[in-house]
Protein backbone atom coordinates (compact mmCIF):
# COMPACT_ATOMS: atom_id res chain seq x y z
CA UNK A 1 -46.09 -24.89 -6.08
CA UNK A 2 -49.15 -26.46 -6.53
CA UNK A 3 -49.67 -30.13 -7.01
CA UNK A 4 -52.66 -32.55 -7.91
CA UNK A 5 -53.65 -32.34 -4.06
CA UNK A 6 -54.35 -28.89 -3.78
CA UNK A 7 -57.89 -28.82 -3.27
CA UNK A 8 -60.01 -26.44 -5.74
CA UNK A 9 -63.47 -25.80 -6.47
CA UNK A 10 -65.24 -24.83 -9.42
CA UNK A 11 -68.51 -22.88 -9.45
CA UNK A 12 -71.56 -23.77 -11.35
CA UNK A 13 -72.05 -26.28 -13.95
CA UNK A 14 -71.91 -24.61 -17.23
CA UNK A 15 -69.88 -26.53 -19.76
CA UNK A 16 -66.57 -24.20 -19.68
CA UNK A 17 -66.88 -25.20 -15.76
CA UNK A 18 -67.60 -29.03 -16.28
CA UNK A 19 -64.84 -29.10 -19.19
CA UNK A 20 -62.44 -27.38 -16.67
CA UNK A 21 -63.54 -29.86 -13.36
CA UNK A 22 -63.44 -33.22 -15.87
CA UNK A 23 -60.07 -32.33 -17.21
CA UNK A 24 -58.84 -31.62 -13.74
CA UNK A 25 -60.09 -35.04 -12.21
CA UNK A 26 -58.85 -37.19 -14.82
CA UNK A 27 -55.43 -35.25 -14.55
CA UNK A 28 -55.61 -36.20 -10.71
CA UNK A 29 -56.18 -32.84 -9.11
CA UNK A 30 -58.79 -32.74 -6.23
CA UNK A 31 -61.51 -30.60 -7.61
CA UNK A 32 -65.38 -30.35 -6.54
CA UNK A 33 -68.26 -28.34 -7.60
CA UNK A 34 -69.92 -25.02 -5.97
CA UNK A 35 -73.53 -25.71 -6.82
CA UNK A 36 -76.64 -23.30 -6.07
CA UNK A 37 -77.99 -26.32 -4.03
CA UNK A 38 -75.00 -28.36 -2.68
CA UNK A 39 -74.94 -31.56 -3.67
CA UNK A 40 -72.75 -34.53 -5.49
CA UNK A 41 -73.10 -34.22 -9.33
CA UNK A 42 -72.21 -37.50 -11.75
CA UNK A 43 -71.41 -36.26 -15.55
CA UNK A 44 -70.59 -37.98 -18.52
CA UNK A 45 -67.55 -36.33 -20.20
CA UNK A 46 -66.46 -36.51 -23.82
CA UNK A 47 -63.15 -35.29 -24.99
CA UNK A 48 -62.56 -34.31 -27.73
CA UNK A 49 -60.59 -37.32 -28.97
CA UNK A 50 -61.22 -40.97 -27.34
CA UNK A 51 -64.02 -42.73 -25.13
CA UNK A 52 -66.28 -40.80 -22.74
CA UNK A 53 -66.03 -41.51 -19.03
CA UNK A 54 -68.55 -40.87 -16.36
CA UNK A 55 -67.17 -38.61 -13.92
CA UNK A 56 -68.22 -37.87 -10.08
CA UNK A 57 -67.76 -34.72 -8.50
CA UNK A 58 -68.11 -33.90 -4.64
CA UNK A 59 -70.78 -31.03 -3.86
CA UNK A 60 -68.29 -28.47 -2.26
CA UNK A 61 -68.86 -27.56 1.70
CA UNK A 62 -66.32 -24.19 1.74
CA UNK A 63 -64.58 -22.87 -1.43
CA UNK A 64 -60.99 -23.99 -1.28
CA UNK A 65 -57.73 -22.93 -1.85
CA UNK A 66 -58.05 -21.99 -5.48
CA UNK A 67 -61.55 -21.30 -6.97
CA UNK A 68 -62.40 -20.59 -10.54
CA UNK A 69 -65.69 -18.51 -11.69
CA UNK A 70 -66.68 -19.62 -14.91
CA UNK A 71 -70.28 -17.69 -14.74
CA UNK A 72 -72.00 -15.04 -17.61
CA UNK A 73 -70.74 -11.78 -16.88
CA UNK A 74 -73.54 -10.07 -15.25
CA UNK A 75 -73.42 -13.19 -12.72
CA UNK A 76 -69.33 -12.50 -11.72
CA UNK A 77 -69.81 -9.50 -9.35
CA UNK A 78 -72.98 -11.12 -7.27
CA UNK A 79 -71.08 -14.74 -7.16
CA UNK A 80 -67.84 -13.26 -5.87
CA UNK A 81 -69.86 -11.00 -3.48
CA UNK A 82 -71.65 -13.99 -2.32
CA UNK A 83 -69.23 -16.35 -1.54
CA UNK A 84 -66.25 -13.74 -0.34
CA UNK A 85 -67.68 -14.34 3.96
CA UNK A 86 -66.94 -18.30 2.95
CA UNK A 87 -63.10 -18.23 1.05
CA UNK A 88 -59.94 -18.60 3.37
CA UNK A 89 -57.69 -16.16 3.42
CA UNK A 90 -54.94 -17.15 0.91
CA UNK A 91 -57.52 -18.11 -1.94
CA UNK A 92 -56.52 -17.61 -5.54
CA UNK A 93 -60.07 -16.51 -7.05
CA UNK A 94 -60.44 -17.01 -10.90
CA UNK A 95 -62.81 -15.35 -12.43
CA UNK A 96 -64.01 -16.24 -15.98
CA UNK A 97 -66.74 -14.96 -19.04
CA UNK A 98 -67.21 -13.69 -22.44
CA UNK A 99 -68.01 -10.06 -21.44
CA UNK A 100 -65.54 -7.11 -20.72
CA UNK A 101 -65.13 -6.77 -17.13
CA UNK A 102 -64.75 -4.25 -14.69
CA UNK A 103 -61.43 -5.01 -13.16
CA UNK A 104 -61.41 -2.28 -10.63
CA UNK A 105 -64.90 -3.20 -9.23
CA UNK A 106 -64.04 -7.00 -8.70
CA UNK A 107 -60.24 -6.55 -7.36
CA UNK A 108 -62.50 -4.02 -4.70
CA UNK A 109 -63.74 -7.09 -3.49
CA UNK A 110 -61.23 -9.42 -2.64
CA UNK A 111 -58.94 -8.59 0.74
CA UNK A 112 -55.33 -7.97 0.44
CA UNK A 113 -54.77 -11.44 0.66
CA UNK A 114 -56.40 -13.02 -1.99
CA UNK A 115 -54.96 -13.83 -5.56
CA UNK A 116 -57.40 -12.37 -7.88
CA UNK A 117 -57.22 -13.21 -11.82
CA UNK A 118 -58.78 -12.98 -14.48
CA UNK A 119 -59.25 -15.76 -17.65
CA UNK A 120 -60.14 -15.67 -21.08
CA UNK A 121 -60.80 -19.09 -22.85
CA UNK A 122 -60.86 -20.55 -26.59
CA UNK A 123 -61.62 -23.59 -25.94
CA UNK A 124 -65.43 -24.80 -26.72
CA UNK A 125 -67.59 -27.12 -25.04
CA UNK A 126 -71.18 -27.74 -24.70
CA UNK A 127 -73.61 -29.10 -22.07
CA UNK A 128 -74.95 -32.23 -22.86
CA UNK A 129 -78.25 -34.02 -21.29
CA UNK A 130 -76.09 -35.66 -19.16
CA UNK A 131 -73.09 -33.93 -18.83
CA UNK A 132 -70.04 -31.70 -21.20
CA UNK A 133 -68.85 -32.33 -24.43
CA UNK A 134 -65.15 -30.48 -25.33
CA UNK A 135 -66.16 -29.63 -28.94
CA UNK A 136 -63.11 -27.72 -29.62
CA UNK A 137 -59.89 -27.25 -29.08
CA UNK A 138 -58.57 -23.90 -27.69
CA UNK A 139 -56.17 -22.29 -25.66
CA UNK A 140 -56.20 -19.77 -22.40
CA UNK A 141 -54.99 -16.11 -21.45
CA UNK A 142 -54.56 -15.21 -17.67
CA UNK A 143 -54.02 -12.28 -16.22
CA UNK A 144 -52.70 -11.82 -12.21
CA UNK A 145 -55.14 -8.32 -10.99
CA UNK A 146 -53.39 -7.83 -7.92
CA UNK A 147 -49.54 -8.51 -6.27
CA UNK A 148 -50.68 -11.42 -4.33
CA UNK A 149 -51.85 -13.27 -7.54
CA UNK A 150 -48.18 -12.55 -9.11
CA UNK A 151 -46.83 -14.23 -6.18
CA UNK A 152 -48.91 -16.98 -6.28
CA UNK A 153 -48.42 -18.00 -10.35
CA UNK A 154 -46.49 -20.99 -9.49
CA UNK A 155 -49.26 -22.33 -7.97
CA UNK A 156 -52.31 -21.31 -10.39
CA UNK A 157 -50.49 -21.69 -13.41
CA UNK A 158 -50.27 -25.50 -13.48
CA UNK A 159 -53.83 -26.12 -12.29
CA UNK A 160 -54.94 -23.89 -15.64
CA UNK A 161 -52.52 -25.08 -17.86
CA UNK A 162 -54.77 -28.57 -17.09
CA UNK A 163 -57.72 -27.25 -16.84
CA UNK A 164 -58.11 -24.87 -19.95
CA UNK A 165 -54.60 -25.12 -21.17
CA UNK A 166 -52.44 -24.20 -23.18
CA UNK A 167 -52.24 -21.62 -21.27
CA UNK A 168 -50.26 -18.42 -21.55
CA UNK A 169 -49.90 -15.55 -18.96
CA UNK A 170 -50.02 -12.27 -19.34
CA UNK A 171 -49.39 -8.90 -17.52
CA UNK A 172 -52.73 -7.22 -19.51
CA UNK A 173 -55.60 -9.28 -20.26
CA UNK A 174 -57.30 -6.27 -21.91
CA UNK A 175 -55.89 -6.64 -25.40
CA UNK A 176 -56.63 -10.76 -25.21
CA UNK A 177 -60.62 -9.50 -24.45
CA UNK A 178 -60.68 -6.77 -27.01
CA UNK A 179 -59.58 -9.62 -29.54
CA UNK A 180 -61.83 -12.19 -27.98
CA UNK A 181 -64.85 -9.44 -29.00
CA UNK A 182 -63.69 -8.85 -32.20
CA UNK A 183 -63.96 -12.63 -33.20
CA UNK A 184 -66.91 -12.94 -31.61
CA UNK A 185 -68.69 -10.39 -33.11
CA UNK A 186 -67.54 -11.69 -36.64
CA UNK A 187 -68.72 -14.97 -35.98
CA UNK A 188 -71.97 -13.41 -33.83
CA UNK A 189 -73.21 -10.50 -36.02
CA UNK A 190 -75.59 -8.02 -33.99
């Protein structure tokens, strides 16, 4: 199982990335940040209830042990591609945007002994001038896309559940994204 020492990385710094990597931190877990341009990043964080804190993150030097990919969907292919010569060989890879992916291309590129999953959010934030803002409370599907991610759930599971939690897992994240569309082409008329 996975505990607060585990060391995982988070790429980018959108706000579902900075909302996952402040909740992490102030829950304990050892989490830093896979920048373009490596370096240490400060944030103010706002939760949704209570004070803001300022938060500092580590730039990351090698992905670690579990990695999450919060990144628009045309960006998930290229950053995986990119940074597959760098992950160990046991890394749990979780992959994470508003579009519908292409399973089958991304599970093509992680090796046999890789957890690869695959995470659809409600919860809202938004990037601030100086940091994230959690503007809304939500909740979290995840899906395991291979047999070494099943095997590894007791270990990912937890490290969601405080990042984007509450956080529910599922054998078929498909029906969870078709949904996801549906509300957000309600709320986002073409």
């Amino acid at each position: 199982m996975a505990s607060a020492q585990t060391q995982s990385s988070i790429v980018g710094q959108g706000a579902i990335g900075l909302l996952a990597a402040s909740r992490l931190q102030l829950a304990g877990w050892a989490v830093d940040l896979w920048l373009r341009q490596p370096k240490p990043l400060r944030i103010d964080f706002q939760p949704l209830q209570g004070p803001g804190q300022s938060l500092n993150f580590a730039a990351c030097q090698q992905p670690a042990e579990l990695l999450f990919i919060p990144v628009k969907a045309y960006a998930a292919l290229p950053c995986l591609q990119q940074l597959q010569p760098l992950l160990q060989p046991g890394t749990q890879i979780v992959i994470s945007h508003n579009g519908m992916p292409d399973l089958a291309t991304l599970q093509r590129h992680v090796t046999v002994n890789q957890g690869l999953w695959f995470l659809s959010t409600s919860q809202a934030a938004m990037r601030t001038a100086t940091g994230v803002r959690h503007t809304g409370a939500g909740s979290s599907v995840l899906a395991a896309l291979n047999d070494t991610a099943l095997s590894s759930q007791p270990k990912v599971e937890p490290w969601l559940n405080t990042a984007l939690g509450p956080l529910t897992i599922t054998a078929d994240i498909q029906p969870a994204l078709w949904r996801k569309l549906a509300i957000n082409a309600a709320i986002n008329p073409l």
